[in-house]
PDB file of N, CA and C in Angstrom:
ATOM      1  N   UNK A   1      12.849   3.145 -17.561  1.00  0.00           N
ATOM      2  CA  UNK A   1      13.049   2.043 -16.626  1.00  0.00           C
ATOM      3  C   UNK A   1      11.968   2.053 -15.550  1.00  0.00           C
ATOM      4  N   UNK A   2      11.633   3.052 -15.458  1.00  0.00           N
ATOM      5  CA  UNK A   2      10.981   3.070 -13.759  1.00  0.00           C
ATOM      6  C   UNK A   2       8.980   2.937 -14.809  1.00  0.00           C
ATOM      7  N   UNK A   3       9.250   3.235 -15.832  1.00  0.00           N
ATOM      8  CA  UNK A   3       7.986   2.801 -16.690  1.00  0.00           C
ATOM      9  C   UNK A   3       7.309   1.519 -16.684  1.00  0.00           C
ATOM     10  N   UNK A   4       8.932   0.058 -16.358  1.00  0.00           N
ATOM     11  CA  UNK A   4       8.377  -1.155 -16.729  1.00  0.00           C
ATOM     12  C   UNK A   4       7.775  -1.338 -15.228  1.00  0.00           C
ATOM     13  N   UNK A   5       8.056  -0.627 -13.986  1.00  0.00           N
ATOM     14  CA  UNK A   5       7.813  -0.822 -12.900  1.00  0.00           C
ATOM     15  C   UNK A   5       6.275  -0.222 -12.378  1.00  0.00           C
ATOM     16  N   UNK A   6       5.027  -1.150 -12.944  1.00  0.00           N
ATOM     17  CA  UNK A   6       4.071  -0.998 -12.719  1.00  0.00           C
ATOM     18  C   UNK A   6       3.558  -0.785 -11.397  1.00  0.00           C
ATOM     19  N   UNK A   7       3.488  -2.092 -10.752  1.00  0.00           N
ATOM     20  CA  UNK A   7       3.028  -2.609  -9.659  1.00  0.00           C
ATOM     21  C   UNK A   7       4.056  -3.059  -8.645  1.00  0.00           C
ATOM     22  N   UNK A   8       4.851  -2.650  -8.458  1.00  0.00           N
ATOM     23  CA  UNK A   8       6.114  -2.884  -7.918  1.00  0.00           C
ATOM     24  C   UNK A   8       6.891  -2.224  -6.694  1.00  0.00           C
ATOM     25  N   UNK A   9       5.501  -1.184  -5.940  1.00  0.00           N
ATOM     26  CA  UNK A   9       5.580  -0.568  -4.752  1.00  0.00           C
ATOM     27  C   UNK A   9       5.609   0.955  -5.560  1.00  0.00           C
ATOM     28  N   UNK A  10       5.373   1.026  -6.701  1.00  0.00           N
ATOM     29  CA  UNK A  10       5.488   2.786  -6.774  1.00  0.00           C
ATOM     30  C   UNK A  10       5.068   3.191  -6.298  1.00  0.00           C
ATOM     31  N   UNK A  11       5.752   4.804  -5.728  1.00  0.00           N
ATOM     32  CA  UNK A  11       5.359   5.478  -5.431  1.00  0.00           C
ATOM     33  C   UNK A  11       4.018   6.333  -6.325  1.00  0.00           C
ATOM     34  N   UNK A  12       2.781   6.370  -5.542  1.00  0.00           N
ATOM     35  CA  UNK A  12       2.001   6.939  -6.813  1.00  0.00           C
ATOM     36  C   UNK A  12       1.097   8.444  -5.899  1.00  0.00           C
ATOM     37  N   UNK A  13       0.868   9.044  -6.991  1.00  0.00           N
ATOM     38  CA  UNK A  13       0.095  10.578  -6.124  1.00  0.00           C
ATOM     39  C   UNK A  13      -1.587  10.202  -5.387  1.00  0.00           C
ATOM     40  N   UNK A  14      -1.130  10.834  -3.971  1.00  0.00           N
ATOM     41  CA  UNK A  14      -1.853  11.019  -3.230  1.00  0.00           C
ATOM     42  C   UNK A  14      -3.549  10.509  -3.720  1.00  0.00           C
ATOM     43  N   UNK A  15      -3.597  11.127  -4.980  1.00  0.00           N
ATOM     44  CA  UNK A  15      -5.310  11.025  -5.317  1.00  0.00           C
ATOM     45  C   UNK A  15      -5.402   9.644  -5.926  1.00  0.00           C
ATOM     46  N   UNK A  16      -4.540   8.750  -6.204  1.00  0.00           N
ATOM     47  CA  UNK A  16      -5.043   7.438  -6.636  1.00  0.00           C
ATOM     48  C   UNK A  16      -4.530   6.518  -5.737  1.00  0.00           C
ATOM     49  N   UNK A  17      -4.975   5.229  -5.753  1.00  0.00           N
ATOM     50  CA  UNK A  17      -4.754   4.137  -4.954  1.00  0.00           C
ATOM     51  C   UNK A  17      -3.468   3.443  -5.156  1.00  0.00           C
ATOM     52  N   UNK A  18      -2.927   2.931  -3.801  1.00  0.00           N
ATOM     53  CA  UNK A  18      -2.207   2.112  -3.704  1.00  0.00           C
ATOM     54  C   UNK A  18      -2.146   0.383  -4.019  1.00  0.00           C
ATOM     55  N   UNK A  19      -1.600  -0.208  -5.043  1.00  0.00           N
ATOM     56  CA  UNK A  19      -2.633  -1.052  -5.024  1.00  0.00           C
ATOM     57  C   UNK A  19      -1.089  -2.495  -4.725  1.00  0.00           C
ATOM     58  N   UNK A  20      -1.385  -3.375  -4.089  1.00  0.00           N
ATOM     59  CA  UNK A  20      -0.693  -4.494  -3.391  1.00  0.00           C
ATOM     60  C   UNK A  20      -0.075  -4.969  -4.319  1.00  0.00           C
ATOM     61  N   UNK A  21       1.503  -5.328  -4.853  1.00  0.00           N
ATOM     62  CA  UNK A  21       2.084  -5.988  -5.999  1.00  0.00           C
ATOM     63  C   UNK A  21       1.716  -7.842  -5.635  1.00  0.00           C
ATOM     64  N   UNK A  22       1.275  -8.134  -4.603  1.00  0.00           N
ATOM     65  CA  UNK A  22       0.805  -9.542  -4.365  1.00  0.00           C
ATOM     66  C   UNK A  22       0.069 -10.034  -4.244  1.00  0.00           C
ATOM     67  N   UNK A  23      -1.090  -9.488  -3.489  1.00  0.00           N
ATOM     68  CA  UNK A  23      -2.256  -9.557  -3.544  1.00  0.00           C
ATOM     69  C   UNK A  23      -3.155  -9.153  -5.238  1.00  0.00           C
ATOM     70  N   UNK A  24      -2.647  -7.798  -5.376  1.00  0.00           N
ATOM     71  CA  UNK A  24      -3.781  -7.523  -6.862  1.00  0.00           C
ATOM     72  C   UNK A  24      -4.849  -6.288  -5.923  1.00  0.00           C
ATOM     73  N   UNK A  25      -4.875  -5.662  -4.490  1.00  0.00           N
ATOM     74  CA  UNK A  25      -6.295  -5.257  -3.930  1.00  0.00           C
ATOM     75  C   UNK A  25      -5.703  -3.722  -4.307  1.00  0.00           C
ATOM     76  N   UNK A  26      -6.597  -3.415  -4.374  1.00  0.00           N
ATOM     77  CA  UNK A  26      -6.519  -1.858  -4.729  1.00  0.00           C
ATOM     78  C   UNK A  26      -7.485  -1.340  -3.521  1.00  0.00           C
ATOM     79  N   UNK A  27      -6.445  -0.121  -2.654  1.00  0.00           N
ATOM     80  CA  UNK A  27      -7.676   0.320  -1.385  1.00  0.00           C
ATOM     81  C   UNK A  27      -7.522   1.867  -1.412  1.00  0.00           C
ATOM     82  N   UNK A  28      -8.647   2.507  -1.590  1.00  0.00           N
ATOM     83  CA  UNK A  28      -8.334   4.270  -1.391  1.00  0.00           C
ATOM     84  C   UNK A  28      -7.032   4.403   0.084  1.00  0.00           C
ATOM     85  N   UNK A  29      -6.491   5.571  -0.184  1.00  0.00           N
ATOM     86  CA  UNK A  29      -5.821   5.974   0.301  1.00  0.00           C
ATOM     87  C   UNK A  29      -6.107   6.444   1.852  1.00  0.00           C
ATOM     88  N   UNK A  30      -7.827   6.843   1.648  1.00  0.00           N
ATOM     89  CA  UNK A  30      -8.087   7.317   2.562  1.00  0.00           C
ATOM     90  C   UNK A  30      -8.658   6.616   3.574  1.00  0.00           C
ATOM     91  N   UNK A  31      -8.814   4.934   3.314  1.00  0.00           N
ATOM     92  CA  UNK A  31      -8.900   3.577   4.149  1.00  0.00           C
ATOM     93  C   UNK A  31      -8.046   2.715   4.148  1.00  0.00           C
ATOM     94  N   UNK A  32      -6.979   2.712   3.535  1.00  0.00           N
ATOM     95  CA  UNK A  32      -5.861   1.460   4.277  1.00  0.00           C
ATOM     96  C   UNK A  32      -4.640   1.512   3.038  1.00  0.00           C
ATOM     97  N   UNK A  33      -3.843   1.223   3.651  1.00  0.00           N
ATOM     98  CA  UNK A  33      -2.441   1.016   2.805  1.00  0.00           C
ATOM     99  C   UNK A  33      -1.987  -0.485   3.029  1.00  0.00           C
ATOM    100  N   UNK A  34      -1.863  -0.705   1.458  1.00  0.00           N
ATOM    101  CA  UNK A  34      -1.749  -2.042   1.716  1.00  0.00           C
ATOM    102  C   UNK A  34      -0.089  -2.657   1.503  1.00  0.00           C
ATOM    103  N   UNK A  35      -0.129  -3.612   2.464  1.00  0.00           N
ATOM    104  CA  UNK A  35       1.691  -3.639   2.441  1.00  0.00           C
ATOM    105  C   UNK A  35       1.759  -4.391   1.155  1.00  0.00           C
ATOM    106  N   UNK A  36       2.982  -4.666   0.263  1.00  0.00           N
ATOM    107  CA  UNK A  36       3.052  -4.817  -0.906  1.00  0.00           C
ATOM    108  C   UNK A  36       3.752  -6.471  -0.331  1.00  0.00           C
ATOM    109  N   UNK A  37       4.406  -6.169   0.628  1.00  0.00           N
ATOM    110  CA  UNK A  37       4.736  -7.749   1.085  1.00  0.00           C
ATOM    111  C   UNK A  37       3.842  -8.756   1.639  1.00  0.00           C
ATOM    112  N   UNK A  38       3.453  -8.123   2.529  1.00  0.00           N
ATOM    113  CA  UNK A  38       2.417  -9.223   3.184  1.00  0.00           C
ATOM    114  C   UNK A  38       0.792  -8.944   2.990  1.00  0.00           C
ATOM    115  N   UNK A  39       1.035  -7.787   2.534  1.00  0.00           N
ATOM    116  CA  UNK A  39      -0.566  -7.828   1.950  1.00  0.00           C
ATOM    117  C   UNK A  39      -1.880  -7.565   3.337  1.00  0.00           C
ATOM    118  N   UNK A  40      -0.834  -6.999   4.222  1.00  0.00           N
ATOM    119  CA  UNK A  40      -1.711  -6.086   5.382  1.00  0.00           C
ATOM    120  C   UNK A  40      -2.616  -4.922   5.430  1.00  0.00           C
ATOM    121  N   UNK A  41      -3.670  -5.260   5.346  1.00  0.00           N
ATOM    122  CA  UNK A  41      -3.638  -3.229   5.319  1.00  0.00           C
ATOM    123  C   UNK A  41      -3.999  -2.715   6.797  1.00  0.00           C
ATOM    124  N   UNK A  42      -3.547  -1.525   6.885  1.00  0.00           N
ATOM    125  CA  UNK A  42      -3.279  -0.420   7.858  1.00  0.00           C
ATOM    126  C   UNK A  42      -3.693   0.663   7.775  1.00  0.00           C
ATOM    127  N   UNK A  43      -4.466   0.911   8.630  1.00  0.00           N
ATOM    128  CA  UNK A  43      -5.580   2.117   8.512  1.00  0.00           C
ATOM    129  C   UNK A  43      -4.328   3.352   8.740  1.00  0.00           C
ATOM    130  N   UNK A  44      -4.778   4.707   7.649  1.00  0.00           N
ATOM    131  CA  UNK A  44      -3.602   6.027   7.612  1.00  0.00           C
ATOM    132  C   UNK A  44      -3.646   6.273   8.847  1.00  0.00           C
ATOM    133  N   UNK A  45      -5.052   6.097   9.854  1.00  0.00           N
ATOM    134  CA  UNK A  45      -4.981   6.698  11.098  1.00  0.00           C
ATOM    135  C   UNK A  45      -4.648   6.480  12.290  1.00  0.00           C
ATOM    136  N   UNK A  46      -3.654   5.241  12.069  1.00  0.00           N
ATOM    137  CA  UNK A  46      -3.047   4.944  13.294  1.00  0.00           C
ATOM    138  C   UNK A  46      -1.929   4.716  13.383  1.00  0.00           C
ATOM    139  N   UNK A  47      -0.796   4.375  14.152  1.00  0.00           N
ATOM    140  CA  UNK A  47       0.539   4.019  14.111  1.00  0.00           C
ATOM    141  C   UNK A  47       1.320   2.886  14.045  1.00  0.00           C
ATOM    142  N   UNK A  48       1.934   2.419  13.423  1.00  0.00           N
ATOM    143  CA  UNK A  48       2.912   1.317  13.199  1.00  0.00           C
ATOM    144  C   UNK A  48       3.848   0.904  14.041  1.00  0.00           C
ATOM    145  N   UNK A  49       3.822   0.378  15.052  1.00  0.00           N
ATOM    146  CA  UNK A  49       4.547   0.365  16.444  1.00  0.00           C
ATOM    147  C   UNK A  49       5.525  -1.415  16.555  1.00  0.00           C
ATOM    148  N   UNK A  50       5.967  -1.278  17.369  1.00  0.00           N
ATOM    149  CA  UNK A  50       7.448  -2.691  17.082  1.00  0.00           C
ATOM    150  C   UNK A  50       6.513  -3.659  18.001  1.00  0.00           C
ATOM    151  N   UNK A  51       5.658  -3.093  18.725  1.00  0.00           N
ATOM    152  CA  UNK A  51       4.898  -4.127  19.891  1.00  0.00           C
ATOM    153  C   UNK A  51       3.769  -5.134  18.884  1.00  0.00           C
ATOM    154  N   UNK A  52       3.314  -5.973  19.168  1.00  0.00           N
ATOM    155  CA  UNK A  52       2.431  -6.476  18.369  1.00  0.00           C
ATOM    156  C   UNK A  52       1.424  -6.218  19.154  1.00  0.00           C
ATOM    157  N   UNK A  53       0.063  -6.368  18.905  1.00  0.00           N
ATOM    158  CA  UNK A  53      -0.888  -6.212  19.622  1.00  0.00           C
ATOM    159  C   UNK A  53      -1.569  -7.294  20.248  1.00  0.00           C
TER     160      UNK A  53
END
């Protein structure tokens, strides 16, 4: 089951990319995570906070 679930937010290991189930972008790990909803990416090195900027 969790086989047919390609692109679908898996969880995947550290050494390969995260890649957006909406977009299609594939970004190393070690420059941005990309949200699977809105298709944001967010640098690992900073924090995710409720304030907007």
């Amino acid at each position: 089951m969790a086989e047919e679930k390609k692109n679908d937010g898996t969880i995947k290991p550290l050494d390969t990319h995260i890649t957006s189930a909406d977009a299609g972008e594939v970004k190393p790990l070690d420059t941005h995570i990309t949200d699977v909803d809105t298709g944001e990416a967010k640098p690992l090195d900073t924090h995710i906070t409720d304030e907007q900027p």
